[in-house]
N, C-alpha and C. Protein backbone atom coordinates (compact mmCIF):
# COMPACT_ATOMS: atom_id res chain seq x y z
N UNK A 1 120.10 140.85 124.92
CA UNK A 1 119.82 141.48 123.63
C UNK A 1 118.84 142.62 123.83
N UNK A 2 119.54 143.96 123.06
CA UNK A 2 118.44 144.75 123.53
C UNK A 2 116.94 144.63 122.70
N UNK A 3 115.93 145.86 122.69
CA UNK A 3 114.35 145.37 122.24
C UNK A 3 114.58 145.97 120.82
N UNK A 4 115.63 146.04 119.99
CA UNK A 4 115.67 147.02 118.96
C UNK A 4 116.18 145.43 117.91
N UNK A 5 116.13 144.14 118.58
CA UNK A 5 116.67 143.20 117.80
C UNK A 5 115.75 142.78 116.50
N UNK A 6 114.56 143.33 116.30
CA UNK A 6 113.35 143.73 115.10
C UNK A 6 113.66 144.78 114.73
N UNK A 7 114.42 145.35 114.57
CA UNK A 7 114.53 146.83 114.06
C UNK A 7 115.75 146.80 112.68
N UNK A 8 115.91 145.79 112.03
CA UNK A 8 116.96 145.80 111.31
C UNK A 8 116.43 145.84 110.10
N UNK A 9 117.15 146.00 109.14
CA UNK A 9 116.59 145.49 107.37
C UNK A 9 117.24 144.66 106.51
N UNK A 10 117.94 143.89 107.51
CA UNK A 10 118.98 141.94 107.08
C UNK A 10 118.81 141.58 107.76
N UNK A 11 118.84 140.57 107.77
CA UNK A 11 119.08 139.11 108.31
C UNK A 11 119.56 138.17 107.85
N UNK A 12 120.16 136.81 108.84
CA UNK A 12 120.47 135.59 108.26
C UNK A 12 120.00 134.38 108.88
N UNK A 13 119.27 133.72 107.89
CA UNK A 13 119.13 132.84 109.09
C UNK A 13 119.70 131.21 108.35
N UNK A 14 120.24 130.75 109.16
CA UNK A 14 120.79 129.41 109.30
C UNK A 14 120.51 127.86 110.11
N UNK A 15 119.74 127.01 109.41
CA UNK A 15 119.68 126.16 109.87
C UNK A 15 120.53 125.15 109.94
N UNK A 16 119.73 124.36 111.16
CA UNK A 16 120.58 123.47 112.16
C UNK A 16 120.07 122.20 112.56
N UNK A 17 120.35 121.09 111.83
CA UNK A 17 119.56 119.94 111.76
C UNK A 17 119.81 119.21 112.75
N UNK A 18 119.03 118.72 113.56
CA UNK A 18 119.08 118.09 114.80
C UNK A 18 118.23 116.72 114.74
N UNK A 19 118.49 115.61 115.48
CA UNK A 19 117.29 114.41 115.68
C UNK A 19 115.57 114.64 115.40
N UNK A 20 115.65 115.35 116.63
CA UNK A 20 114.11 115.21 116.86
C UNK A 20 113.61 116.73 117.17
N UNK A 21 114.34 117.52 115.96
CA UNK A 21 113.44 119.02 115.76
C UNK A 21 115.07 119.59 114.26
N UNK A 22 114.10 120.48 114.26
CA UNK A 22 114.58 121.23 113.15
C UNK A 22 115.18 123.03 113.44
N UNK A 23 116.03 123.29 113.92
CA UNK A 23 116.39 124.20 114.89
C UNK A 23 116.84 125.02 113.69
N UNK A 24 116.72 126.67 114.36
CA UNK A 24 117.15 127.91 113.24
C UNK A 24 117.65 128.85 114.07
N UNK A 25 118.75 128.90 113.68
CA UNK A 25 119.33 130.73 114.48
C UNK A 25 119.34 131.74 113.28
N UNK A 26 118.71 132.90 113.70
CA UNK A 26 118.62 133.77 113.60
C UNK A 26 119.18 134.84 113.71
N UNK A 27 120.02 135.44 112.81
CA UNK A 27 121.06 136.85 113.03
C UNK A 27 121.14 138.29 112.09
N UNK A 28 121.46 138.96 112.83
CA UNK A 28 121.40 140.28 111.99
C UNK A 28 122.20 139.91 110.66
N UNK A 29 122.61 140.37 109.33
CA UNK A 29 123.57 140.16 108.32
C UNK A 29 124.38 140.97 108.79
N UNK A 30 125.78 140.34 108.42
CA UNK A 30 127.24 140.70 109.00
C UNK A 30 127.31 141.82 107.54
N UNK A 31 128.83 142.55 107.92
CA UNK A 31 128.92 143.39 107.25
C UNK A 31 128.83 143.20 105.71
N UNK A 32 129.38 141.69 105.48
CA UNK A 32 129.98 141.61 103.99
C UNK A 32 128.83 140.81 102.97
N UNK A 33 127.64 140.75 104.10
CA UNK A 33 126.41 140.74 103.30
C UNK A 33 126.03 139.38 103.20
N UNK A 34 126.81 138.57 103.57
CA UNK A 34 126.47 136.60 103.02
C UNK A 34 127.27 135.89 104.75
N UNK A 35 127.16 136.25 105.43
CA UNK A 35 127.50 135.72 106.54
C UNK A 35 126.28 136.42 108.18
N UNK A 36 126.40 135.49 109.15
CA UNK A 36 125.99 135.88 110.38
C UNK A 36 126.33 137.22 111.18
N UNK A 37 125.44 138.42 111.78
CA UNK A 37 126.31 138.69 112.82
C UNK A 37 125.70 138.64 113.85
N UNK A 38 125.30 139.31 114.17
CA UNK A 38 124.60 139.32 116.03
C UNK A 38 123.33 138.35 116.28
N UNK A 39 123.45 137.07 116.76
CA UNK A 39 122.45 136.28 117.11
C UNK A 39 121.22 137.36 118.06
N UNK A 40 119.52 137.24 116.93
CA UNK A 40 118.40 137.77 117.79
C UNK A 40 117.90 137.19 118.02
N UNK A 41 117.26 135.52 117.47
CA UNK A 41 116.16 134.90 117.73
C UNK A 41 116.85 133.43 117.32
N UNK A 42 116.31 132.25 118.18
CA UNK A 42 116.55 130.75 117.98
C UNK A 42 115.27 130.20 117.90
N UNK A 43 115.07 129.48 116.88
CA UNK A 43 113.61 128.65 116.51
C UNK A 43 113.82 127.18 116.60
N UNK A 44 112.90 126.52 117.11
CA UNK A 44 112.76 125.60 116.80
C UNK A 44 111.15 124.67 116.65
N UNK A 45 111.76 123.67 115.32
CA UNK A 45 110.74 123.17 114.66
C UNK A 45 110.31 121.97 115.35
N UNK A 46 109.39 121.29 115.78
CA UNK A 46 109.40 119.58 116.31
C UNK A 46 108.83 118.72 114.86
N UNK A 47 109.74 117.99 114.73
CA UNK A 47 109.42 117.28 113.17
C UNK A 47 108.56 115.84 113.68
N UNK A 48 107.89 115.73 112.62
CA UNK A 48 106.38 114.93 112.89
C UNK A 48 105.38 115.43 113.56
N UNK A 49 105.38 116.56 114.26
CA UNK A 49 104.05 117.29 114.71
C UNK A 49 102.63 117.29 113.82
N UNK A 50 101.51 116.88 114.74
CA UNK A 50 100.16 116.90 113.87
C UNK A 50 100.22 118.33 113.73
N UNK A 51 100.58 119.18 114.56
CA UNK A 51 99.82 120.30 113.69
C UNK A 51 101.22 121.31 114.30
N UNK A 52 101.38 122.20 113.28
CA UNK A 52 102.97 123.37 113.34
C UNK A 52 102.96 123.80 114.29
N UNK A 53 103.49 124.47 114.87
CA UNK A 53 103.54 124.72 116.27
C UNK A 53 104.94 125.20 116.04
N UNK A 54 105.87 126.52 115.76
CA UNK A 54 106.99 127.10 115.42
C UNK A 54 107.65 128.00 116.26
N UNK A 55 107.99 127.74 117.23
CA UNK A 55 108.67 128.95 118.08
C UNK A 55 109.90 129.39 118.09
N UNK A 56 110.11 130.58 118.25
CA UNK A 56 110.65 132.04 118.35
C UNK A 56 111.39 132.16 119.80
N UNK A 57 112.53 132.11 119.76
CA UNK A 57 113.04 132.31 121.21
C UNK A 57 114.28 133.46 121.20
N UNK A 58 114.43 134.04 122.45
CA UNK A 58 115.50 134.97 122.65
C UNK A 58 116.75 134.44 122.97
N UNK A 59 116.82 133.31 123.35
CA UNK A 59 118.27 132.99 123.83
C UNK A 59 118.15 131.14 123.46
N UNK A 60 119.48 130.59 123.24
CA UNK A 60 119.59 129.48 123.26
C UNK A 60 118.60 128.42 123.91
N UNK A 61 118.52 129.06 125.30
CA UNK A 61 118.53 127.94 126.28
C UNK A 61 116.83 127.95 126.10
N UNK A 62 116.21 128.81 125.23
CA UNK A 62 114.62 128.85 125.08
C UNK A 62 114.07 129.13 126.28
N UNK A 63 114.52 130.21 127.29
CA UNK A 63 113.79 130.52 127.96
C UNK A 63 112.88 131.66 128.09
N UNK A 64 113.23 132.37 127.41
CA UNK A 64 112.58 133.53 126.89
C UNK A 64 111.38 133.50 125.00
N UNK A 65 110.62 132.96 125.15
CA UNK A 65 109.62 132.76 124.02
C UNK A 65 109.59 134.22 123.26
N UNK A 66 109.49 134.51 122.25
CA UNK A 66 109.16 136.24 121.41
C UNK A 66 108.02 135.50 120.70
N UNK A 67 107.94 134.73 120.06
CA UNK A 67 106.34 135.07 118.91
C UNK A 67 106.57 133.07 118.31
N UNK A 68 105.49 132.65 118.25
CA UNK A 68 105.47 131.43 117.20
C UNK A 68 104.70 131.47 115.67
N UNK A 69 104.77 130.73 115.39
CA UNK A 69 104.16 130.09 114.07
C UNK A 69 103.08 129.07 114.31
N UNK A 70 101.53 129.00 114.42
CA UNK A 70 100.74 128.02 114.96
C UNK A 70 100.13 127.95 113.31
N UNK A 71 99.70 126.66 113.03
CA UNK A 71 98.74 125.98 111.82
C UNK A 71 97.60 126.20 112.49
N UNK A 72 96.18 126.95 111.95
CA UNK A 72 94.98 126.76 112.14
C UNK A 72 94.34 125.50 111.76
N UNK A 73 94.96 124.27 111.45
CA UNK A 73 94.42 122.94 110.92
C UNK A 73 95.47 122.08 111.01
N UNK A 74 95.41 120.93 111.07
CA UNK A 74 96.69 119.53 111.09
C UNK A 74 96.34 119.22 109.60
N UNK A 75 97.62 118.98 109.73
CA UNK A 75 98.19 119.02 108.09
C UNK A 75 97.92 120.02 107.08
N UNK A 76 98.38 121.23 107.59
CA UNK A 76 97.59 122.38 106.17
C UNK A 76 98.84 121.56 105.36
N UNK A 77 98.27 122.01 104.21
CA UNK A 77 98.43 122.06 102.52
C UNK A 77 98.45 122.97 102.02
N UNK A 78 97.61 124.02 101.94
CA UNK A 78 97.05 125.45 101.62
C UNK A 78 96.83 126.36 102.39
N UNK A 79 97.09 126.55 103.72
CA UNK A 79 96.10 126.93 105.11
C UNK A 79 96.88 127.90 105.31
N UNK A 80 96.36 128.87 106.21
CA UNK A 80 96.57 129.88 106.78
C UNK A 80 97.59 128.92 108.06
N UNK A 81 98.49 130.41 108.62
CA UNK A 81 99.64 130.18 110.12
C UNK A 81 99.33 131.19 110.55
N UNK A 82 99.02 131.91 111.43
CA UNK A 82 98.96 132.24 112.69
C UNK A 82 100.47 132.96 112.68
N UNK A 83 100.62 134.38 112.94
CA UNK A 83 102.04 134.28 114.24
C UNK A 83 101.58 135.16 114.71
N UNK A 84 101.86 134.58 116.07
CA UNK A 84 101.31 135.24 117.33
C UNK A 84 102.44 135.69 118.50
N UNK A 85 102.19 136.26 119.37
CA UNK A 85 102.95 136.20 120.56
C UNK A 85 102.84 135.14 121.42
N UNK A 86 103.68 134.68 122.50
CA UNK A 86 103.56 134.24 123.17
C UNK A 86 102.01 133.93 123.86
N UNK A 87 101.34 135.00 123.91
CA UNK A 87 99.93 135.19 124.89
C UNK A 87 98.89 134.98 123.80
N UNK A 88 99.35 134.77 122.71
CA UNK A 88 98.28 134.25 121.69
C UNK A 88 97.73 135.41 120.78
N UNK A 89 98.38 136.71 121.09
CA UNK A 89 98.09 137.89 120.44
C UNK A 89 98.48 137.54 119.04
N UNK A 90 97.50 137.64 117.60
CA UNK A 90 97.95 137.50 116.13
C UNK A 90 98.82 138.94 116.09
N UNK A 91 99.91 138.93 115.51
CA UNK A 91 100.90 139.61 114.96
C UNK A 91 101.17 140.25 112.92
N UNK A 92 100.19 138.84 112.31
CA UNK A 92 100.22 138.58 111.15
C UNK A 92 100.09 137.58 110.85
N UNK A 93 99.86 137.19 109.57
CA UNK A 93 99.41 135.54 108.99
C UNK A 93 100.08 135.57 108.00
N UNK A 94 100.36 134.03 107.76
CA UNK A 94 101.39 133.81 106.33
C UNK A 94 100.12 132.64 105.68
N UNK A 95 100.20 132.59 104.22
CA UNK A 95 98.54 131.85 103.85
C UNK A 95 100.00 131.53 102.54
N UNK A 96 99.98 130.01 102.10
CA UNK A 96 99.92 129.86 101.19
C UNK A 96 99.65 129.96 99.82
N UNK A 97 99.49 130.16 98.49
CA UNK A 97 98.15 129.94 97.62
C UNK A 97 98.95 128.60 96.86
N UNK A 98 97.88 127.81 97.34
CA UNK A 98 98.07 126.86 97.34
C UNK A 98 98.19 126.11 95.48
N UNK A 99 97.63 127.07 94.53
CA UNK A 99 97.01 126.86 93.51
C UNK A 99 98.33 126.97 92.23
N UNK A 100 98.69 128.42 92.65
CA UNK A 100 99.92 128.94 91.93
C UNK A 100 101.13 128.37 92.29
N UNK A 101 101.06 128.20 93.58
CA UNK A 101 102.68 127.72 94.34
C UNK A 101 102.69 126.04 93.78
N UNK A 102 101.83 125.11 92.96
CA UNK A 102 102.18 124.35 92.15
C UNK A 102 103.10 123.68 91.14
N UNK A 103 103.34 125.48 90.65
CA UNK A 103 104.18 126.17 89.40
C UNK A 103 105.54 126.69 90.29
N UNK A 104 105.51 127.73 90.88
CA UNK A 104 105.65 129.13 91.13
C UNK A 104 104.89 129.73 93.00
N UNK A 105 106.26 128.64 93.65
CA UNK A 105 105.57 129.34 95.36
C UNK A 105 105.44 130.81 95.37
N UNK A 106 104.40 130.80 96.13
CA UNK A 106 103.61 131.97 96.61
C UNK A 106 102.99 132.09 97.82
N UNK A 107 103.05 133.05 98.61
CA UNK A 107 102.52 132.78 99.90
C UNK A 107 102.30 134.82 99.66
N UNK A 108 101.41 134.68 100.33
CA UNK A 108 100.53 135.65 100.86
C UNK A 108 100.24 136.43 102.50
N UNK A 109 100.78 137.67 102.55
CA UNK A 109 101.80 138.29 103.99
C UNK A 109 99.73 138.50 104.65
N UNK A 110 99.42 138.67 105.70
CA UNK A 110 98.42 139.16 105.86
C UNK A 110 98.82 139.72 107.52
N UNK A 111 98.04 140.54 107.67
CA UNK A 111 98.34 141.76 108.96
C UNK A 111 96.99 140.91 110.20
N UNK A 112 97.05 141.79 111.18
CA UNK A 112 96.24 141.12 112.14
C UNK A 112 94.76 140.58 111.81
N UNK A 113 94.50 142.09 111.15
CA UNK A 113 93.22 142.06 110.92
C UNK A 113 92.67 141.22 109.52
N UNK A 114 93.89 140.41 109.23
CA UNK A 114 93.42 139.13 107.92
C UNK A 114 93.31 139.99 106.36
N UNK A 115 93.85 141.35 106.43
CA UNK A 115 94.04 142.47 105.11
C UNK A 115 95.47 142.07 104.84
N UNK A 116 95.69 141.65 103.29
CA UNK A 116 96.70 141.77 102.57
C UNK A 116 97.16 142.92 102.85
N UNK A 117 98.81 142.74 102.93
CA UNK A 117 99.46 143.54 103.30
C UNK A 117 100.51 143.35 102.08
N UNK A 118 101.28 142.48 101.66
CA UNK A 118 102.45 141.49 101.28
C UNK A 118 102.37 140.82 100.44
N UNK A 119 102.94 139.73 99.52
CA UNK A 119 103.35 138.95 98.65
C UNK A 119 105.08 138.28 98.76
N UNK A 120 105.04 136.91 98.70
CA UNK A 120 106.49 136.50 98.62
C UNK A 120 106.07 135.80 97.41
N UNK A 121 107.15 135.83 96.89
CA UNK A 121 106.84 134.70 95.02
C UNK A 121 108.26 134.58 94.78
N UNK A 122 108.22 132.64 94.36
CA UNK A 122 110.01 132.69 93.81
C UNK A 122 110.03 133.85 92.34
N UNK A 123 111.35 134.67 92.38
CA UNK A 123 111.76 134.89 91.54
C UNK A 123 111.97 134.89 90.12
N UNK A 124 111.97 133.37 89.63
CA UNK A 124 112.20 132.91 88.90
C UNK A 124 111.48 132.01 88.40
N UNK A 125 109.86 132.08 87.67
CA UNK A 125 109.85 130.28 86.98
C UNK A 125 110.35 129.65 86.71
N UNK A 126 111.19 129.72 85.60
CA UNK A 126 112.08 128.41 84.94
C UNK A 126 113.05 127.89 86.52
N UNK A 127 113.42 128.41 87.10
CA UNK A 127 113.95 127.82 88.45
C UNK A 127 112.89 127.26 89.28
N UNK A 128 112.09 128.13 89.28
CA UNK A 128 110.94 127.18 90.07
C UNK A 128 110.52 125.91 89.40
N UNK A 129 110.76 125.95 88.21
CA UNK A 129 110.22 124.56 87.12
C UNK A 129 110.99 123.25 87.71
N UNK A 130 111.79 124.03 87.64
CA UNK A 130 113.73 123.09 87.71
C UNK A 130 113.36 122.60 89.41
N UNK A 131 113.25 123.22 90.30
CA UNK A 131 113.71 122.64 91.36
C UNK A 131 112.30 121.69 91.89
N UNK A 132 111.06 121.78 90.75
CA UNK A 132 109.93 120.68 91.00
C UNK A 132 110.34 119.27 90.33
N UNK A 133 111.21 119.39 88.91
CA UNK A 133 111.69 118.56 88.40
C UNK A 133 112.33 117.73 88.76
N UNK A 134 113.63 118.37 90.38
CA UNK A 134 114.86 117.64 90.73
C UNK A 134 114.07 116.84 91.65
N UNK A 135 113.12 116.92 92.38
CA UNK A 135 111.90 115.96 93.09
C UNK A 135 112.15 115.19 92.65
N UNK A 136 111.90 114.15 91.08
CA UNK A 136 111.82 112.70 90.74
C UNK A 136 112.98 112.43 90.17
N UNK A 137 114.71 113.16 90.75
CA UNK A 137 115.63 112.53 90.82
C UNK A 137 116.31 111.86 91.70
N UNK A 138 116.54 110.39 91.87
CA UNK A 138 117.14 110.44 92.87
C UNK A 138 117.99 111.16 93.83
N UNK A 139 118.13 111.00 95.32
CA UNK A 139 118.73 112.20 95.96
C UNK A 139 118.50 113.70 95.42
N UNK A 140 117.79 113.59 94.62
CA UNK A 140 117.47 115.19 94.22
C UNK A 140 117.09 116.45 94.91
N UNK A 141 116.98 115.98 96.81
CA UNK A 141 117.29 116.91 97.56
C UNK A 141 118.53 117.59 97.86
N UNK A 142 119.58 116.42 97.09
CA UNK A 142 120.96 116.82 97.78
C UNK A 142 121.63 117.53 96.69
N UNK A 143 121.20 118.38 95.43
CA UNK A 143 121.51 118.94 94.24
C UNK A 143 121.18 120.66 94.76
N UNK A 144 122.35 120.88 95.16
CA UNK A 144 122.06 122.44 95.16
C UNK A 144 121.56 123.26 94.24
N UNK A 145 120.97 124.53 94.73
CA UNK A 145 120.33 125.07 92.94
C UNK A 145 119.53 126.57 94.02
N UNK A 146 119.82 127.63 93.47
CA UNK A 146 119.49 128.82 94.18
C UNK A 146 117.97 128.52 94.36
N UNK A 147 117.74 129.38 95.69
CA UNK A 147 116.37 129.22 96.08
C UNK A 147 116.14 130.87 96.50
N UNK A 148 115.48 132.00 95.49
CA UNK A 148 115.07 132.97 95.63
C UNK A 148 113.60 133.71 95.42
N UNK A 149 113.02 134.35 96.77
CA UNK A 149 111.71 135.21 96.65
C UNK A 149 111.81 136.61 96.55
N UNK A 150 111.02 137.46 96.05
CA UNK A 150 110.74 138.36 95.98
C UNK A 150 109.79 138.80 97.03
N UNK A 151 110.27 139.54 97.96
CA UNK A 151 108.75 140.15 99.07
C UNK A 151 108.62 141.42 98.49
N UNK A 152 107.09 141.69 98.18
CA UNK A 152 106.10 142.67 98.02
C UNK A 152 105.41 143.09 99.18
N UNK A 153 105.34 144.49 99.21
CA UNK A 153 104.48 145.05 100.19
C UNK A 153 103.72 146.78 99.67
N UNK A 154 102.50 146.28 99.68
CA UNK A 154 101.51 147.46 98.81
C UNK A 154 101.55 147.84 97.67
N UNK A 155 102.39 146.54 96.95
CA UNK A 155 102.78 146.49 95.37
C UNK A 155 103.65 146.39 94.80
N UNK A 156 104.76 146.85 95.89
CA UNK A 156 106.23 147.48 95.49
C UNK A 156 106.82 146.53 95.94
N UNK A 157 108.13 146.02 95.19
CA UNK A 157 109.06 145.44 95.85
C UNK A 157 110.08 145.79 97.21
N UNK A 158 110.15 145.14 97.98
CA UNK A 158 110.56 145.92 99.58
C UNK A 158 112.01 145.08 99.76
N UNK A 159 111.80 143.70 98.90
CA UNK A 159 113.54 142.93 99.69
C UNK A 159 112.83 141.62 99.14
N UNK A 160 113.85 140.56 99.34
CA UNK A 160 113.97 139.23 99.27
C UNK A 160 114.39 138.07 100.65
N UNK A 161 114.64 137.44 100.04
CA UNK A 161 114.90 135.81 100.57
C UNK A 161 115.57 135.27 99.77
N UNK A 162 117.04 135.04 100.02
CA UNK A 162 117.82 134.08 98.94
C UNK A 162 118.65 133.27 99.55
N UNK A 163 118.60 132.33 99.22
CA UNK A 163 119.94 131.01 99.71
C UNK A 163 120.49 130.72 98.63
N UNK A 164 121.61 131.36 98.89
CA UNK A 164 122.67 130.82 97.14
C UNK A 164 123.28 129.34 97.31
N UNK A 165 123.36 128.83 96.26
CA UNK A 165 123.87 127.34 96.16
C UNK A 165 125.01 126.72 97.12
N UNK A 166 124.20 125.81 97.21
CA UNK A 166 125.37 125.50 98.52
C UNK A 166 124.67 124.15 99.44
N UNK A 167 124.98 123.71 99.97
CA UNK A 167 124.58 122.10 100.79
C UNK A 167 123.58 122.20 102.04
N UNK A 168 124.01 123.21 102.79
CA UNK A 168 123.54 124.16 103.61
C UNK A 168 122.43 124.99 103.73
N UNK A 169 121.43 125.17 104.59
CA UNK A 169 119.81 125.71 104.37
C UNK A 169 120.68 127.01 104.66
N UNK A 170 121.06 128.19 104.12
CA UNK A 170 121.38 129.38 105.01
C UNK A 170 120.63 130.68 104.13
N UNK A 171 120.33 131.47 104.93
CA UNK A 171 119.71 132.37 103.45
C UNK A 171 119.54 133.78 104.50
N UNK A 172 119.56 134.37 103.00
CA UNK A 172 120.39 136.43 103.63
C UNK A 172 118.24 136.76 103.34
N UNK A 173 117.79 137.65 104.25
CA UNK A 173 116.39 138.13 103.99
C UNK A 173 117.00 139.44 104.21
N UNK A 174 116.62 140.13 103.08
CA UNK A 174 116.90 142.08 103.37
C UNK A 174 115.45 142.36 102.61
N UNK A 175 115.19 143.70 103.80
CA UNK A 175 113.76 144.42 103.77
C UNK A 175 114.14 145.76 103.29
N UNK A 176 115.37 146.40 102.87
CA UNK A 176 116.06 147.56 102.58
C UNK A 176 114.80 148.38 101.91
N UNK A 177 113.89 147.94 101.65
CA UNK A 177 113.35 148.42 100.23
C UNK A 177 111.54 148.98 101.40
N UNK A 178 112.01 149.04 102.56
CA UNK A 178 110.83 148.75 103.69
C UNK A 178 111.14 149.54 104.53
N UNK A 179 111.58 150.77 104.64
CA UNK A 179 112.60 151.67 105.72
C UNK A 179 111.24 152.14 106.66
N UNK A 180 110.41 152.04 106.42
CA UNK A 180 109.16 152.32 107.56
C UNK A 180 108.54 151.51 108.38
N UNK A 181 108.98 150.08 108.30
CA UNK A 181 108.99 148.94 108.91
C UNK A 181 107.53 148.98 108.32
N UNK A 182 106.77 149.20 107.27
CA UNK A 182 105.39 148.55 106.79
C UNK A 182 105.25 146.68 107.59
N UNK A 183 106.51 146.12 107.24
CA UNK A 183 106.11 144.62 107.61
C UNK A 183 106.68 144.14 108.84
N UNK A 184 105.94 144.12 109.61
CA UNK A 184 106.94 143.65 111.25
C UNK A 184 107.71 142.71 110.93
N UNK A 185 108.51 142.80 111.43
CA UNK A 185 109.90 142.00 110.91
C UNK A 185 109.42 140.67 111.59
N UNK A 186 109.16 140.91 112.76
CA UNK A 186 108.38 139.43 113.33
C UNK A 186 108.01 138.64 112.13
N UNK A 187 107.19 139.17 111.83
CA UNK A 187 106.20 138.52 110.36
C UNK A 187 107.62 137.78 109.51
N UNK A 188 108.16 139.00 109.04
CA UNK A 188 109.01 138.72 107.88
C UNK A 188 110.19 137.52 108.25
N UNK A 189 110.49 138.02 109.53
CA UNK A 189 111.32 136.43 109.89
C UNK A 189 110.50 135.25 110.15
N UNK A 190 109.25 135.22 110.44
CA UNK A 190 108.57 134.07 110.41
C UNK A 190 108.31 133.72 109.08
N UNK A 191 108.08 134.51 108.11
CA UNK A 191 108.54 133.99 106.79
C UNK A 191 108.96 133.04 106.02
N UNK A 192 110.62 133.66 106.42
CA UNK A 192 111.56 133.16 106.07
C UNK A 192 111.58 131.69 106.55
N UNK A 193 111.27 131.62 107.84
CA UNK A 193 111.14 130.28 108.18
C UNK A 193 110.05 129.25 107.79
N UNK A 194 108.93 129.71 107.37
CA UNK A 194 108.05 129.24 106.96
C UNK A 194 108.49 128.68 105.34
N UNK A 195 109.19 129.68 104.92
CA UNK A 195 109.42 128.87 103.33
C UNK A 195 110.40 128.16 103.56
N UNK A 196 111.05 127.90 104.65
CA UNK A 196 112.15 126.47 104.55
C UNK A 196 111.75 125.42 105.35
N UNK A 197 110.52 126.10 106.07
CA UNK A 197 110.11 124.59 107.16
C UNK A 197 108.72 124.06 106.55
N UNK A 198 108.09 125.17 106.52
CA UNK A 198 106.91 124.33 105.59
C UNK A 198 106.35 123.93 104.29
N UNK A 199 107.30 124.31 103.53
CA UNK A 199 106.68 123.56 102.11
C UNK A 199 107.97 122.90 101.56
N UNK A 200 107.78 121.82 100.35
CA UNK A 200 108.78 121.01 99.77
C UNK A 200 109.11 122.42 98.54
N UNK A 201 110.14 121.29 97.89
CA UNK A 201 110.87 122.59 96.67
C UNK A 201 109.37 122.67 96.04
């Protein structure tokens, strides 16, 4: 894969439920806008970990590492992540707010130097209401129901995060609205993964 595989303004990423981790491939968006195309990055999650630990790989076989997702604390709730490179270099931080995302998830983009940069927020309250509600239904994980953010960057809307209804974790992230790459895509695909690996609906 060449070094231009951060250089896009779609993506898709699709998860892949496994035993004993929580695995994600990562692909450019195909032409017709709701499907895969060119595999850039494979993640995987280790489920039950004291503390996140999210890596970023170039090829299947995980031999090539690009950037992780580290928790500054075991068990955040509210906490700041870390994504770094491989060598521990910060890249950007993804921070919860822990307060609003109650109602209405919210997470907060931050750049190396710990300066707001960003904003992700669902879309929608009354959907956000709805999918806290389906929690105290039985199987109420297994009730599809759109799951969409809005990413902000310096105020302005730049792109989203959406997984349209369906059984399946899969979801289209476009930055179209970001043509200067303001948000390293690093960041922005760690994101994406962050709102499907680390918090409940």
């Amino acid at each position: 894969m060449s070094d231009d595989r951060f250089g896009h303004d779609a993506y898709f990423v699709d998860q892949l439920i496994r035993p004993i981790a929580n695995l994600y491939r990562i692909s450019t968006l195909g032409p017709d806008g709701a499907s895969p195309g060119d595999p850039v990055a494979f993640v995987r999650q280790k489920k039950l970990a004291i503390k996140e630990d999210i890596r970023f790989f170039a090829d299947e076989g995980e031999q090539e590492e690009l950037f992780r997702i580290k928790a500054r604390q075991i068990f955040e709730v509210g906490g700041r992540y870390d994504v770094t490179t491989p060598a521990g270099e910060r890249i950007g931080i993804l921070e919860k707010v822990f307060g609003i995302s109650l109602i209405r998830s919210t997470w907060r983009i931050l750049d190396s130097t710990e300066q707001q940069i960003g904003l992700a927020q669902e879309k929608s309250v009354p959907v956000a209401v709805l999918r806290r509600l389906i929690d105290f239904v039985p199987y109420g994980e297994l009730v599809p129901i759109v799951f969409q953010f809005t990413i902000h960057v310096d105020g302005r809307e730049i792109g989203e995060l959406r997984r349209p209804i369906g059984l399946r974790d899969r979801y289209t992230l476009t930055l179209r609205g970001d043509p200067d790459r303001r948000l390293d895509r690093r960041v922005a695909i760690a994101l994406a993964v962050a709102l499907d690996a680390l918090q409940s609906r």
